[in-house]
N, C-alpha and C. Protein backbone atom coordinates (compact mmCIF):
# COMPACT_ATOMS: atom_id res chain seq x y z
N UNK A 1 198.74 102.47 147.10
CA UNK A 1 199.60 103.18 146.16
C UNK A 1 198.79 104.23 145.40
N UNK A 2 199.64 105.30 145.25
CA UNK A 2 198.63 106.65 144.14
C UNK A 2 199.49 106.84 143.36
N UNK A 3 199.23 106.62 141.91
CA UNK A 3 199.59 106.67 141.09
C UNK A 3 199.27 108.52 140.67
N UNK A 4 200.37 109.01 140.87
CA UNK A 4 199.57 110.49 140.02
C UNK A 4 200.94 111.26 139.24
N UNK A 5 201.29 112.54 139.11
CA UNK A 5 202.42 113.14 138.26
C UNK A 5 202.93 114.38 138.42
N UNK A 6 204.58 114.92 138.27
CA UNK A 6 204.50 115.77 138.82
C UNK A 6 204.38 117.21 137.95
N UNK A 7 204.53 118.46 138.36
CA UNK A 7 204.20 119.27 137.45
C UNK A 7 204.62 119.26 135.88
N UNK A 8 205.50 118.47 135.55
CA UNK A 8 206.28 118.88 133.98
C UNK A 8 205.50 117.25 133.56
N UNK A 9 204.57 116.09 134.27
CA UNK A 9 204.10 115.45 133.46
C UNK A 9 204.82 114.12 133.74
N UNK A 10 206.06 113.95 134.59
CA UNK A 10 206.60 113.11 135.02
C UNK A 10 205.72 111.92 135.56
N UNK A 11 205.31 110.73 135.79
CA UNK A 11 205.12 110.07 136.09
C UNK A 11 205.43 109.09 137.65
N UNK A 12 205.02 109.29 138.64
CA UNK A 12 205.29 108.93 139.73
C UNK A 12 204.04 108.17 140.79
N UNK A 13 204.54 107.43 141.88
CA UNK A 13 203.78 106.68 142.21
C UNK A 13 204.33 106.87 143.78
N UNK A 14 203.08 106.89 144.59
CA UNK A 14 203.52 107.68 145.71
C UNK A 14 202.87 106.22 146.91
N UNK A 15 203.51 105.79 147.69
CA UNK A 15 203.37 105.06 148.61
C UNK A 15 203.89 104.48 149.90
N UNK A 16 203.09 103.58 151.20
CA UNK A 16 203.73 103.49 152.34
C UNK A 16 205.43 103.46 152.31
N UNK A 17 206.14 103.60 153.12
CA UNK A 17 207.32 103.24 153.24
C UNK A 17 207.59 102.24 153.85
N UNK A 18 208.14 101.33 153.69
CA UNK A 18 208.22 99.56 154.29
C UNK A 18 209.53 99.11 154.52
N UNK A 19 209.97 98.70 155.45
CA UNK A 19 211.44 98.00 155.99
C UNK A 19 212.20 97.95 154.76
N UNK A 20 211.46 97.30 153.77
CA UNK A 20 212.64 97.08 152.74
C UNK A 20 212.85 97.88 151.62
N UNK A 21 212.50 99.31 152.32
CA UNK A 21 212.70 100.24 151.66
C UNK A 21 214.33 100.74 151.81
N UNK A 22 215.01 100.27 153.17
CA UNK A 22 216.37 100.90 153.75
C UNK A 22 217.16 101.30 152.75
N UNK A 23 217.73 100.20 151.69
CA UNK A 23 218.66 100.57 151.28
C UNK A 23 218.37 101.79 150.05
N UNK A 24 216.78 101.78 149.39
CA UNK A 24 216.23 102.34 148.61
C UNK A 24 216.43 103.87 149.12
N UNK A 25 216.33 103.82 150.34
CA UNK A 25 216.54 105.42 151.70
C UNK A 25 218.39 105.54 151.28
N UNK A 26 218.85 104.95 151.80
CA UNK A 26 219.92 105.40 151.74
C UNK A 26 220.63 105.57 150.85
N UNK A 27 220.21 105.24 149.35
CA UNK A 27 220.58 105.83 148.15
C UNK A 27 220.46 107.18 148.31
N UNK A 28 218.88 107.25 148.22
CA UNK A 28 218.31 108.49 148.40
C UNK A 28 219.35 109.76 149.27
N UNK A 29 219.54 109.16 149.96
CA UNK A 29 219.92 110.27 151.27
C UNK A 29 221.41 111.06 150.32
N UNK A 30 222.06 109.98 149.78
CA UNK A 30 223.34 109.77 149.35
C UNK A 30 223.47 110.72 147.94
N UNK A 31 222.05 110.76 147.43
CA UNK A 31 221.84 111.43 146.17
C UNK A 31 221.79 112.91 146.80
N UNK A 32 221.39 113.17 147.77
CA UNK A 32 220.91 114.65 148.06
C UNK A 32 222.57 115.37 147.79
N UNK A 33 222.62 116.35 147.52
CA UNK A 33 223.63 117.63 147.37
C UNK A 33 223.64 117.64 149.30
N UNK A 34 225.35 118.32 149.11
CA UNK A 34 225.66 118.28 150.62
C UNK A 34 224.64 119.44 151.15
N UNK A 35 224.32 121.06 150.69
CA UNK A 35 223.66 121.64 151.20
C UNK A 35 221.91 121.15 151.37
N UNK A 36 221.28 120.35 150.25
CA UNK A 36 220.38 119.60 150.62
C UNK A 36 220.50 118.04 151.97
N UNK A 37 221.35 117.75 152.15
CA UNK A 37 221.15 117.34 153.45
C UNK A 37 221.31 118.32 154.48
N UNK A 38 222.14 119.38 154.70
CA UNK A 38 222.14 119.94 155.53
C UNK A 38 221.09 120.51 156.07
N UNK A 39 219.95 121.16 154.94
CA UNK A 39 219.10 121.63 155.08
C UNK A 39 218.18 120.72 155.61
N UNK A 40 218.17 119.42 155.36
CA UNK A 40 217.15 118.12 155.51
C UNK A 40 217.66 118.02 157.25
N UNK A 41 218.69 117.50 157.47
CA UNK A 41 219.23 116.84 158.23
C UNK A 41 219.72 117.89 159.64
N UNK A 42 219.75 118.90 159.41
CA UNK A 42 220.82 120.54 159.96
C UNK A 42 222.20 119.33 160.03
N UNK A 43 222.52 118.72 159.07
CA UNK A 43 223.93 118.55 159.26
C UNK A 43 224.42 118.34 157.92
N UNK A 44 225.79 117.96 157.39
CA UNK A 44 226.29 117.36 156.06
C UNK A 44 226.72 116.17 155.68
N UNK A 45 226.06 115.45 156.88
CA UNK A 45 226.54 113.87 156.65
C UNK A 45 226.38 113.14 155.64
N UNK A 46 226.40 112.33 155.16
CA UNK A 46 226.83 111.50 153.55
C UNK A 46 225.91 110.48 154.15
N UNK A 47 225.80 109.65 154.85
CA UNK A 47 225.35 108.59 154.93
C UNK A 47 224.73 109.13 156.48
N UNK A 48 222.80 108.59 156.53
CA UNK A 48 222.44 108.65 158.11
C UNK A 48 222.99 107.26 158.60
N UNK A 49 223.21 107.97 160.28
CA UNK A 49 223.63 106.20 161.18
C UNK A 49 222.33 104.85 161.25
N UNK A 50 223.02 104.39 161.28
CA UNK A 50 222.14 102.78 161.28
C UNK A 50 220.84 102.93 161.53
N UNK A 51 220.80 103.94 163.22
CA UNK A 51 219.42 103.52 163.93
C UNK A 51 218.84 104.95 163.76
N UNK A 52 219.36 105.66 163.03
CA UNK A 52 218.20 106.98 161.99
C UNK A 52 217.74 106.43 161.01
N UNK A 53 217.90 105.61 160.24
CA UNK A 53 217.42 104.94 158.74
C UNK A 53 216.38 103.48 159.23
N UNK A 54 216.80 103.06 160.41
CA UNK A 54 216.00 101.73 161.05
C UNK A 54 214.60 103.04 161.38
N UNK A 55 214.92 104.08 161.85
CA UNK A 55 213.76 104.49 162.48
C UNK A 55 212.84 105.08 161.17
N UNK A 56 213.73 105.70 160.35
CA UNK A 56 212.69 106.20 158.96
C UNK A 56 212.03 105.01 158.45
N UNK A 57 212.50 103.57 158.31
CA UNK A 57 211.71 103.16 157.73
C UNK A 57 210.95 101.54 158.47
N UNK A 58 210.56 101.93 159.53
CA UNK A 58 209.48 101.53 160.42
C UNK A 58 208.45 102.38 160.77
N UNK A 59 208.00 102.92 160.33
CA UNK A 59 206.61 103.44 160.46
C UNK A 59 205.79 102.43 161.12
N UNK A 60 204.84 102.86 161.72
CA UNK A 60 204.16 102.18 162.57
C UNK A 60 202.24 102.49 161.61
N UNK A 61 202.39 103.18 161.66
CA UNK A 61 200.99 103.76 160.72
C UNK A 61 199.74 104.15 161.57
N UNK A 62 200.55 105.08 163.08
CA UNK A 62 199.79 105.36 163.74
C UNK A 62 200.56 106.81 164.22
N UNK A 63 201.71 106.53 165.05
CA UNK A 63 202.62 107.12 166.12
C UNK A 63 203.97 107.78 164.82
N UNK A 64 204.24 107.19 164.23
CA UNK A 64 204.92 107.34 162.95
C UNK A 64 204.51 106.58 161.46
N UNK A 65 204.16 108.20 160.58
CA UNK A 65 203.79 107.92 159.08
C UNK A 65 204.87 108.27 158.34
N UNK A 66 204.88 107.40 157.10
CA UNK A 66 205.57 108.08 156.49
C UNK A 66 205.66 107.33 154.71
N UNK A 67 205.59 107.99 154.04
CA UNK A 67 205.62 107.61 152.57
C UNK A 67 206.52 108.15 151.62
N UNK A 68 206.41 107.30 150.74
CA UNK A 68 207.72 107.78 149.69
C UNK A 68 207.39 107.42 148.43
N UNK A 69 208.16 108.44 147.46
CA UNK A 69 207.59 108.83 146.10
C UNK A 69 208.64 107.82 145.15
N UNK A 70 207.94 107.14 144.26
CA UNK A 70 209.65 106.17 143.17
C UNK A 70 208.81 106.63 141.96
N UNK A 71 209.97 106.17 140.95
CA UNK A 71 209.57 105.86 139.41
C UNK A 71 209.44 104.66 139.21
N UNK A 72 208.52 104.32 138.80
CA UNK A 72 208.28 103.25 138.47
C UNK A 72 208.42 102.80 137.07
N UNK A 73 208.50 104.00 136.84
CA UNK A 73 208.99 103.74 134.75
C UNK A 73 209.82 103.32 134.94
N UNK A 74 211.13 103.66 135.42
CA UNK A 74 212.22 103.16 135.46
C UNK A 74 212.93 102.16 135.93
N UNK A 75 214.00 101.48 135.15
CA UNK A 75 214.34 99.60 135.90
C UNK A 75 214.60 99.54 137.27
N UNK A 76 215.22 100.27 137.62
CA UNK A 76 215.53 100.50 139.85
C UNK A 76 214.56 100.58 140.38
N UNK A 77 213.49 101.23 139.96
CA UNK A 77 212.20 102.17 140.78
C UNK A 77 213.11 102.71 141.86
N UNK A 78 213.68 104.09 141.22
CA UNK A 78 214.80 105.10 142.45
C UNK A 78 213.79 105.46 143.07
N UNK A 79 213.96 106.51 144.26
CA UNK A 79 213.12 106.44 145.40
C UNK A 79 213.38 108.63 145.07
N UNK A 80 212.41 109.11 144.93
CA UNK A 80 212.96 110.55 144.56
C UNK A 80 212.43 111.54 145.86
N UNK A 81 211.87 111.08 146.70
CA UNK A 81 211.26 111.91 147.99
C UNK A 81 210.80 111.26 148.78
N UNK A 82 210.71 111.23 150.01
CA UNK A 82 210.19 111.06 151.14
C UNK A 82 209.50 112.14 151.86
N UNK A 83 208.49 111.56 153.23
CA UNK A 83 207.84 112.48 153.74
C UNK A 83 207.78 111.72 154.69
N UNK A 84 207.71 112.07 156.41
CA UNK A 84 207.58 111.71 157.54
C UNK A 84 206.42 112.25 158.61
N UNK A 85 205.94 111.71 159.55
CA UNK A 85 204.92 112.41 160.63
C UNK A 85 205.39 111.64 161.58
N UNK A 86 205.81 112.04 162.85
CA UNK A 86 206.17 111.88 164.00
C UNK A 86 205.47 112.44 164.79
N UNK A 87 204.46 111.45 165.89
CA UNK A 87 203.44 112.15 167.20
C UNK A 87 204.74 112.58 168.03
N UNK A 88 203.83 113.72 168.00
CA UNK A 88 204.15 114.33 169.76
C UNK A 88 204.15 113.63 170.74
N UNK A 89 205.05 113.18 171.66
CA UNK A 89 204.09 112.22 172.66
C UNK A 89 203.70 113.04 173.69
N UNK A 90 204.28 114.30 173.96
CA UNK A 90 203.36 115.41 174.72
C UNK A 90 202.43 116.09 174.24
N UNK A 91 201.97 115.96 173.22
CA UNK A 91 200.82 116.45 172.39
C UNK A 91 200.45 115.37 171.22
N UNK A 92 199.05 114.11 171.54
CA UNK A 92 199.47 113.69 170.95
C UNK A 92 198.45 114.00 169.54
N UNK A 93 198.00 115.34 169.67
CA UNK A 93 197.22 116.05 168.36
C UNK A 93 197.92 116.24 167.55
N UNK A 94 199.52 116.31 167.79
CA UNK A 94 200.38 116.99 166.99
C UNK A 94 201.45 116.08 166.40
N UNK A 95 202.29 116.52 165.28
CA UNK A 95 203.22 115.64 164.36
C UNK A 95 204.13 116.39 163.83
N UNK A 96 205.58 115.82 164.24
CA UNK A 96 206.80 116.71 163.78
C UNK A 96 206.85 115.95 162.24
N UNK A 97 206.73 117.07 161.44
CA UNK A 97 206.58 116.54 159.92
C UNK A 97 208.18 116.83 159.00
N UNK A 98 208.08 116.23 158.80
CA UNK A 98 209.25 116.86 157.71
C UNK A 98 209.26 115.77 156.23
N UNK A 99 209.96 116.69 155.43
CA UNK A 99 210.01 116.13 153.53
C UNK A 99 211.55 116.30 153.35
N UNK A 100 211.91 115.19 152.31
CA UNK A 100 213.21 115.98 151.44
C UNK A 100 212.84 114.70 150.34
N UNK A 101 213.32 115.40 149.02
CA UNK A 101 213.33 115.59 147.87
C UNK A 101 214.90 115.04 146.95
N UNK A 102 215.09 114.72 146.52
CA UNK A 102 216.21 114.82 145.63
C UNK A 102 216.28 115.42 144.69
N UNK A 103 217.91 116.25 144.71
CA UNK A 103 217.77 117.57 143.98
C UNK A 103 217.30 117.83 142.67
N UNK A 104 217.43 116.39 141.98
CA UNK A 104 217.19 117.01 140.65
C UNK A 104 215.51 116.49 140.72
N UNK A 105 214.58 116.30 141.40
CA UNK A 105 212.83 116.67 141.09
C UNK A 105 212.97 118.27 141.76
N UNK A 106 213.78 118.75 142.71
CA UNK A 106 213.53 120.05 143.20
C UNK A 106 212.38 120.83 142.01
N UNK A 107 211.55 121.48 142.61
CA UNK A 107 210.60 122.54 141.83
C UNK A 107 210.35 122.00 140.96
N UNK A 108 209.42 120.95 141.11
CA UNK A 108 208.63 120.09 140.19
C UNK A 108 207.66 119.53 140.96
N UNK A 109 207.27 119.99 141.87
CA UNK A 109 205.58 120.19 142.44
C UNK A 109 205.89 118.58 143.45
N UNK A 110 206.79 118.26 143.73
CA UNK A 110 206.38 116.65 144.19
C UNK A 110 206.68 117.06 145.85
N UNK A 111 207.61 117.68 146.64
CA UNK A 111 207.27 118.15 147.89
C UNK A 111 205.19 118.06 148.30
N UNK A 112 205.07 119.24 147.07
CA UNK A 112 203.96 119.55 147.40
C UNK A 112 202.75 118.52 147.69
N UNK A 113 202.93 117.12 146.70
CA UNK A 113 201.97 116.03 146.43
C UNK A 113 202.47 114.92 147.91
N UNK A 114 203.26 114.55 148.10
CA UNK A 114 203.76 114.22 149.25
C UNK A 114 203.61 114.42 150.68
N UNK A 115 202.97 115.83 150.70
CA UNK A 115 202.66 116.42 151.97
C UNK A 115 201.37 116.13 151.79
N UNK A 116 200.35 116.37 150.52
CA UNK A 116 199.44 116.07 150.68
C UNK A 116 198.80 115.05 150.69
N UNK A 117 199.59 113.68 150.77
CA UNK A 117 199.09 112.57 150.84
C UNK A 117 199.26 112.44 152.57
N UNK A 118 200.06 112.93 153.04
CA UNK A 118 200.83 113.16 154.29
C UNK A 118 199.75 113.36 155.56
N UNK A 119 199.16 114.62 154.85
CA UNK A 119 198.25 115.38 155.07
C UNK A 119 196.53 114.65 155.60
N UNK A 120 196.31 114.12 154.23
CA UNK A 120 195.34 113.17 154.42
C UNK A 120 195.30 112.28 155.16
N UNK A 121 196.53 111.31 155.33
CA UNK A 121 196.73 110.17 156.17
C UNK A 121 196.76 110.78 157.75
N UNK A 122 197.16 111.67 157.74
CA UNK A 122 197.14 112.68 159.22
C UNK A 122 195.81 112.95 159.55
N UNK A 123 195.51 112.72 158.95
CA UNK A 123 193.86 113.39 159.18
C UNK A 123 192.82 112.64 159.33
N UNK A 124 193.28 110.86 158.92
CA UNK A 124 192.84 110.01 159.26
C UNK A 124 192.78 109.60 160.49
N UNK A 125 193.69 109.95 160.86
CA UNK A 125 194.72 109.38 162.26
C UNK A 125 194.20 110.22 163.30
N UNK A 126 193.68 111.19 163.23
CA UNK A 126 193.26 112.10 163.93
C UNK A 126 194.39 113.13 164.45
N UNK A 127 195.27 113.49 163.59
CA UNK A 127 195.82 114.29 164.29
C UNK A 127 195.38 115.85 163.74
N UNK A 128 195.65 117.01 164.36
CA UNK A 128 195.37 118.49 164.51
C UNK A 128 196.28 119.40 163.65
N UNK A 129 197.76 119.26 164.13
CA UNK A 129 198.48 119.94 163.41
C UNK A 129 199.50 119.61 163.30
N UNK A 130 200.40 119.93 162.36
CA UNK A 130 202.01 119.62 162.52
C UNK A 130 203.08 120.98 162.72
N UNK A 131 203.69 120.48 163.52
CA UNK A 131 205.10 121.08 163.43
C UNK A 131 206.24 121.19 162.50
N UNK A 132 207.17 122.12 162.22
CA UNK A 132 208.07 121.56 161.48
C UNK A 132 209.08 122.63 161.67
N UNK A 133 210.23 122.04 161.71
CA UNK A 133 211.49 123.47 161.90
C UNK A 133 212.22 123.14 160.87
N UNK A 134 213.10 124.75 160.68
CA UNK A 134 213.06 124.39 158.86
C UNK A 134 214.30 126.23 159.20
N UNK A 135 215.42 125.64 158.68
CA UNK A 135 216.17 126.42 158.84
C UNK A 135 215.96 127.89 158.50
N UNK A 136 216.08 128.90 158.26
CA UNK A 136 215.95 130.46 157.77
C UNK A 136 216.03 130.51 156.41
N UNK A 137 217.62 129.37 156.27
CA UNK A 137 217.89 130.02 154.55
C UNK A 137 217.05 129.09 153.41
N UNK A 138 216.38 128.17 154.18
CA UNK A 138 215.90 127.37 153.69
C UNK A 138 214.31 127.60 152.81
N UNK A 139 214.59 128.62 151.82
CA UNK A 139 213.36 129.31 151.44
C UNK A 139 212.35 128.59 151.07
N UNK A 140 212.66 127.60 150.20
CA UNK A 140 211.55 126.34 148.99
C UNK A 140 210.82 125.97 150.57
N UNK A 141 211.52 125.69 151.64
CA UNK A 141 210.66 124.71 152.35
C UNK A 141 209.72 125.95 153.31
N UNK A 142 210.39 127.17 153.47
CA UNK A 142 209.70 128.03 153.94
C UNK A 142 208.60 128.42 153.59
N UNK A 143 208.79 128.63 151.88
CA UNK A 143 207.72 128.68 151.06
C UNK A 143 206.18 127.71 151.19
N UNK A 144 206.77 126.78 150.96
CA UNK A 144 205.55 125.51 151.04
C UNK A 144 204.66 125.34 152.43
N UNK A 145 205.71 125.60 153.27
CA UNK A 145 204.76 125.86 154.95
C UNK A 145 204.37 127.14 154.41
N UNK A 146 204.52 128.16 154.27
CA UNK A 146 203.82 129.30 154.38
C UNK A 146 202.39 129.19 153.61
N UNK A 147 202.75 128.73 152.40
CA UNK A 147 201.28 128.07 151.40
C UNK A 147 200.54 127.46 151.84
N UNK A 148 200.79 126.83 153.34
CA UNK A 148 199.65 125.96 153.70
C UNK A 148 199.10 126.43 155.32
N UNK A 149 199.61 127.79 155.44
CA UNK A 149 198.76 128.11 156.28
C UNK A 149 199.36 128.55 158.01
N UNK A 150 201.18 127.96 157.52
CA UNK A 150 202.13 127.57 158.64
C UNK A 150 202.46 129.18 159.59
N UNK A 151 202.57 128.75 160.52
CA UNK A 151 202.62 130.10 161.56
C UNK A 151 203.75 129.95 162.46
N UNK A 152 204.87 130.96 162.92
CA UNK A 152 205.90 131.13 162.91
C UNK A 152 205.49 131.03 164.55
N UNK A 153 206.21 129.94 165.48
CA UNK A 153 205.93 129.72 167.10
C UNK A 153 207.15 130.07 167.84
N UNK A 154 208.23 130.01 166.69
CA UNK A 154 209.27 129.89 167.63
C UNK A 154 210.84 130.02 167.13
N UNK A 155 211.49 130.42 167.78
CA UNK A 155 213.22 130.56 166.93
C UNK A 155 214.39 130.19 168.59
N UNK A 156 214.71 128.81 167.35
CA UNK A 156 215.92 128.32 168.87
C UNK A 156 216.85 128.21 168.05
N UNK A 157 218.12 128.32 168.37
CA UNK A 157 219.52 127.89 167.62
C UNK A 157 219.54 127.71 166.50
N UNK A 158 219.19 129.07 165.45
CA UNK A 158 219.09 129.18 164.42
C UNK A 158 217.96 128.41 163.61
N UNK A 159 216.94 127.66 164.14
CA UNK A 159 216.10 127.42 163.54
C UNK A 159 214.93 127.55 163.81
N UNK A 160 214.02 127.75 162.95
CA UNK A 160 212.40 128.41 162.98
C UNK A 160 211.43 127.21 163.26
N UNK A 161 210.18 127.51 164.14
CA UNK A 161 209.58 126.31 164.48
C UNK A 161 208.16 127.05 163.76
N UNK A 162 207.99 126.44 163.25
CA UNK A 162 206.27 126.51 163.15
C UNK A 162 205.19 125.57 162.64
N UNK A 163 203.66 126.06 162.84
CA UNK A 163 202.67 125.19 163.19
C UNK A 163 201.90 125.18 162.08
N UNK A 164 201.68 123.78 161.69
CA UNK A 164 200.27 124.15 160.31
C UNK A 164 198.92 123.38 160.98
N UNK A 165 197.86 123.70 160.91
CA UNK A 165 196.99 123.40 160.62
C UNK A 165 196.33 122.47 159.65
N UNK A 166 196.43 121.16 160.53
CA UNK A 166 195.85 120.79 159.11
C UNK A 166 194.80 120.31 157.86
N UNK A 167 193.93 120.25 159.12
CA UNK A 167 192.44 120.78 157.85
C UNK A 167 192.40 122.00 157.07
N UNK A 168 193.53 123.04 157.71
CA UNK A 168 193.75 124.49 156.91
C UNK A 168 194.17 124.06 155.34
N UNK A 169 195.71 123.29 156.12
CA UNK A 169 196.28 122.96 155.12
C UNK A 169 195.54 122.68 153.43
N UNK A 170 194.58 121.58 154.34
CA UNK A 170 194.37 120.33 153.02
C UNK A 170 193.32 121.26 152.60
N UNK A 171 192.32 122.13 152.72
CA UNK A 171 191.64 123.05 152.52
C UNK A 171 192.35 124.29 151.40
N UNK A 172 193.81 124.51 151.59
CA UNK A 172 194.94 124.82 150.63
C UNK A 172 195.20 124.64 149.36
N UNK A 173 195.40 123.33 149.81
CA UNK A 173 195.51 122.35 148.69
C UNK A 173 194.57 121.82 148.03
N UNK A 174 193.62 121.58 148.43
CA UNK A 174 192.47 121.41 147.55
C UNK A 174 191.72 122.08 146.14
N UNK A 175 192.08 123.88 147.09
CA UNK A 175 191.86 124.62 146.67
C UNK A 175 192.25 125.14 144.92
N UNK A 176 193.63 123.99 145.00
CA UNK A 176 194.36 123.71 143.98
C UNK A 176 194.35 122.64 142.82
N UNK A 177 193.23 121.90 143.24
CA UNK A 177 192.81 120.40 142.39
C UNK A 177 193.00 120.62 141.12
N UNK A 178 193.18 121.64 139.95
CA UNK A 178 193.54 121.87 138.92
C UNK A 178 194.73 121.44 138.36
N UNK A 179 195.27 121.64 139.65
CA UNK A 179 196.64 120.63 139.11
C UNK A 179 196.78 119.79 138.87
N UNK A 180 197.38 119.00 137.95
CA UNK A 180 196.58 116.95 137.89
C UNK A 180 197.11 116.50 138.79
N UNK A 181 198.30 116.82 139.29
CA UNK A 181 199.20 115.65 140.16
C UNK A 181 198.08 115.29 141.61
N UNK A 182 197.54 116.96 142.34
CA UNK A 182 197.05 117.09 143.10
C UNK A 182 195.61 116.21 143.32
N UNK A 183 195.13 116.80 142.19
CA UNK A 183 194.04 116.43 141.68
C UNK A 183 193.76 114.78 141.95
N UNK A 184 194.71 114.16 141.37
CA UNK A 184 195.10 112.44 141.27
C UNK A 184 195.33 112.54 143.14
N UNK A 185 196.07 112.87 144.07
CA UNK A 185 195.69 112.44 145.08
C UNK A 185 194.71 112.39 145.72
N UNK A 186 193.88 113.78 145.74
CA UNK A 186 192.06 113.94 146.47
C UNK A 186 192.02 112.50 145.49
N UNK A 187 191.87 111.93 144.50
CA UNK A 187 190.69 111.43 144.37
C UNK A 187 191.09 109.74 144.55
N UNK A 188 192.37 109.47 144.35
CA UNK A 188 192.43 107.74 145.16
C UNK A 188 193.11 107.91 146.31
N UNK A 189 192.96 108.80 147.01
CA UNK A 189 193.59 108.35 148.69
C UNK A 189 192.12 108.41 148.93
N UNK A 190 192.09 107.14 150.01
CA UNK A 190 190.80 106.64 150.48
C UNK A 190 189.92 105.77 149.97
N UNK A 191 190.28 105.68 148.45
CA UNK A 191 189.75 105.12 147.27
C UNK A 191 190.54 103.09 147.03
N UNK A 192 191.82 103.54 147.08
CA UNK A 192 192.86 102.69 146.39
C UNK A 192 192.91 102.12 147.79
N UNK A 193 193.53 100.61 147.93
CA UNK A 193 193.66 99.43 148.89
C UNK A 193 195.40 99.97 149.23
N UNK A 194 195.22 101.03 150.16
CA UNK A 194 196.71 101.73 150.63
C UNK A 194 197.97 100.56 151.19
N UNK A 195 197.65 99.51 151.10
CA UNK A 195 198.11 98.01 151.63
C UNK A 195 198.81 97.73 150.33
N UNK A 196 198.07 97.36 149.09
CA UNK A 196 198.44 96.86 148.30
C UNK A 196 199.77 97.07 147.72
N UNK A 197 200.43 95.61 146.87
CA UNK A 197 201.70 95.81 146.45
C UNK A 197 201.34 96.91 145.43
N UNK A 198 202.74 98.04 145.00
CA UNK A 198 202.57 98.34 143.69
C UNK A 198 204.42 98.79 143.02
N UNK A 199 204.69 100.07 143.07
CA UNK A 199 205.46 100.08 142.52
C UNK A 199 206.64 100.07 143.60
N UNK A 200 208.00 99.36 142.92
CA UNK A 200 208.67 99.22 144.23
C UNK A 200 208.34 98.18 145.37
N UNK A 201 207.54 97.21 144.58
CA UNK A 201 207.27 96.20 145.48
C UNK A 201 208.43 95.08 145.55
C-alpha cells in the first residue's frame, strides 16, 4: 500500500486490486458520468457485464496489473480510480494500459499518481512499453500520454493508438518529484510490503 496525496492535499492510499474489490469496481464504474464511461469504456453502459468486472479484478501480478486508489478517511473507503496493464501476448514487452477516474477527483493530479505506480510495477515486470487508445475528444487523457512521452502509431475507427515508453515515462515523472503526491510514490514503492493489508482491507 502507498499512502501519498493528491494535488489540493487530499489524502489517498493507492493499492493492489483484489477479488474483493468487485463490488467496490462497480460502484465506481456506476459513479462515472455517462460521457466519462464512454470515454473509459468507448461505450455508455451503466453497469460493466459480469465477465469484464471478473476480469478487472483478477489481476494476476504478472500478465495483468492493476491497482486502485480509495479514501481511507472515509467510513466506505470509496474506490476513486483505477489503473490497469494488460500483456500483449504478441508482444510480450508490451501492455495495453488504461486509467479512469471518477469525475469528481478529475484534475486533481491522481490519474497522474496511478500511472505512476503503474509504471513502476511495469518496470518491475519487465515490460518496455505500453499502449493505449484513447479517443480524439478525449483531451485530459490525451494530455497525460503526451506528458509522458506517448507517440501517435495509429488511427482505427475513430480511435488513436499510441506508444509510451516506459523508462521515458517514469524519467517524466520523476522529473516532477516536487510534487508531494509523486514524490510519496518514488519513495515507498519498492520500500513498503506491496502484499500487505491496508486501506480497504
Amino acid at each position: 500500500m502507498i499512502e501519498t496525496q493528491l494535488n489540493d492535499g487530499t489524502p489517498v492510499c493507492i493499492r493492489r486490486v483484489r477479488r474483493e474489490d468487485e463490488a467496490r469496481l462497480r460502484e465506481g464504474i456506476a459513479r462515472l458520468s455517462p460521457q466519462s464511461r464512454y470515454l473509459r469504456f468507448f461505450s455508455g453502459m451503466r453497469e460493466a457485464p459480469p465477465q469484464v468486472l471478473h476480469a478487472l479484478v483478477t489481476p494476476d501480478g504478472h500478465d495483468h496489473l492493476a491497482w486502485g486508489a480509495l479514501r481511507g478517511d472515509l467510513p466506505d473507503t470509496p474506490a476513486l480510480g483505477v489503473v490497469h496493464a494488460f500483456r500483449d501476448p504478441d508482444d510480450p514487452d508490451s501492455a495495453e494500459y488504461s486509467v479512469a477516474v471518477v469525475d469528481e477527483y478529475h484534475g486533481r493530479g491522481l490519474a497522474r499518481l496511478l500511472t505512476a505506480v503503474l509504471l513502476l510495477d511495469c518496470a518491475r515486470e519487465g515490460y518496455e512499453h505500453f499502449t493505449v487508445h484513447v479517443l480524439p475528444e478525449n483531451r485530459p487523457a490525451l494530455a497525460l500520454a503526451r506528458s509522458l512521452g506517448a507517440k501517435g502509431v495509429g488511427f482505427e475507427g475513430g480511435v488513436t493508438e499510441m506508444s509510451i515508453d516506459i523508462e521515458d515515462a517514469l524519467g517524466a515523472l520523476r522529473a516532477e518529484a516536487d510534487v508531494p503526491g509523486l514524490a510519496a510514490v518514488f519513495e515507498q514503492f519498492g520500500n513498503e510490503p506491496l502484499g500487505a493489508d491496508g486501506c480497504g482491507s
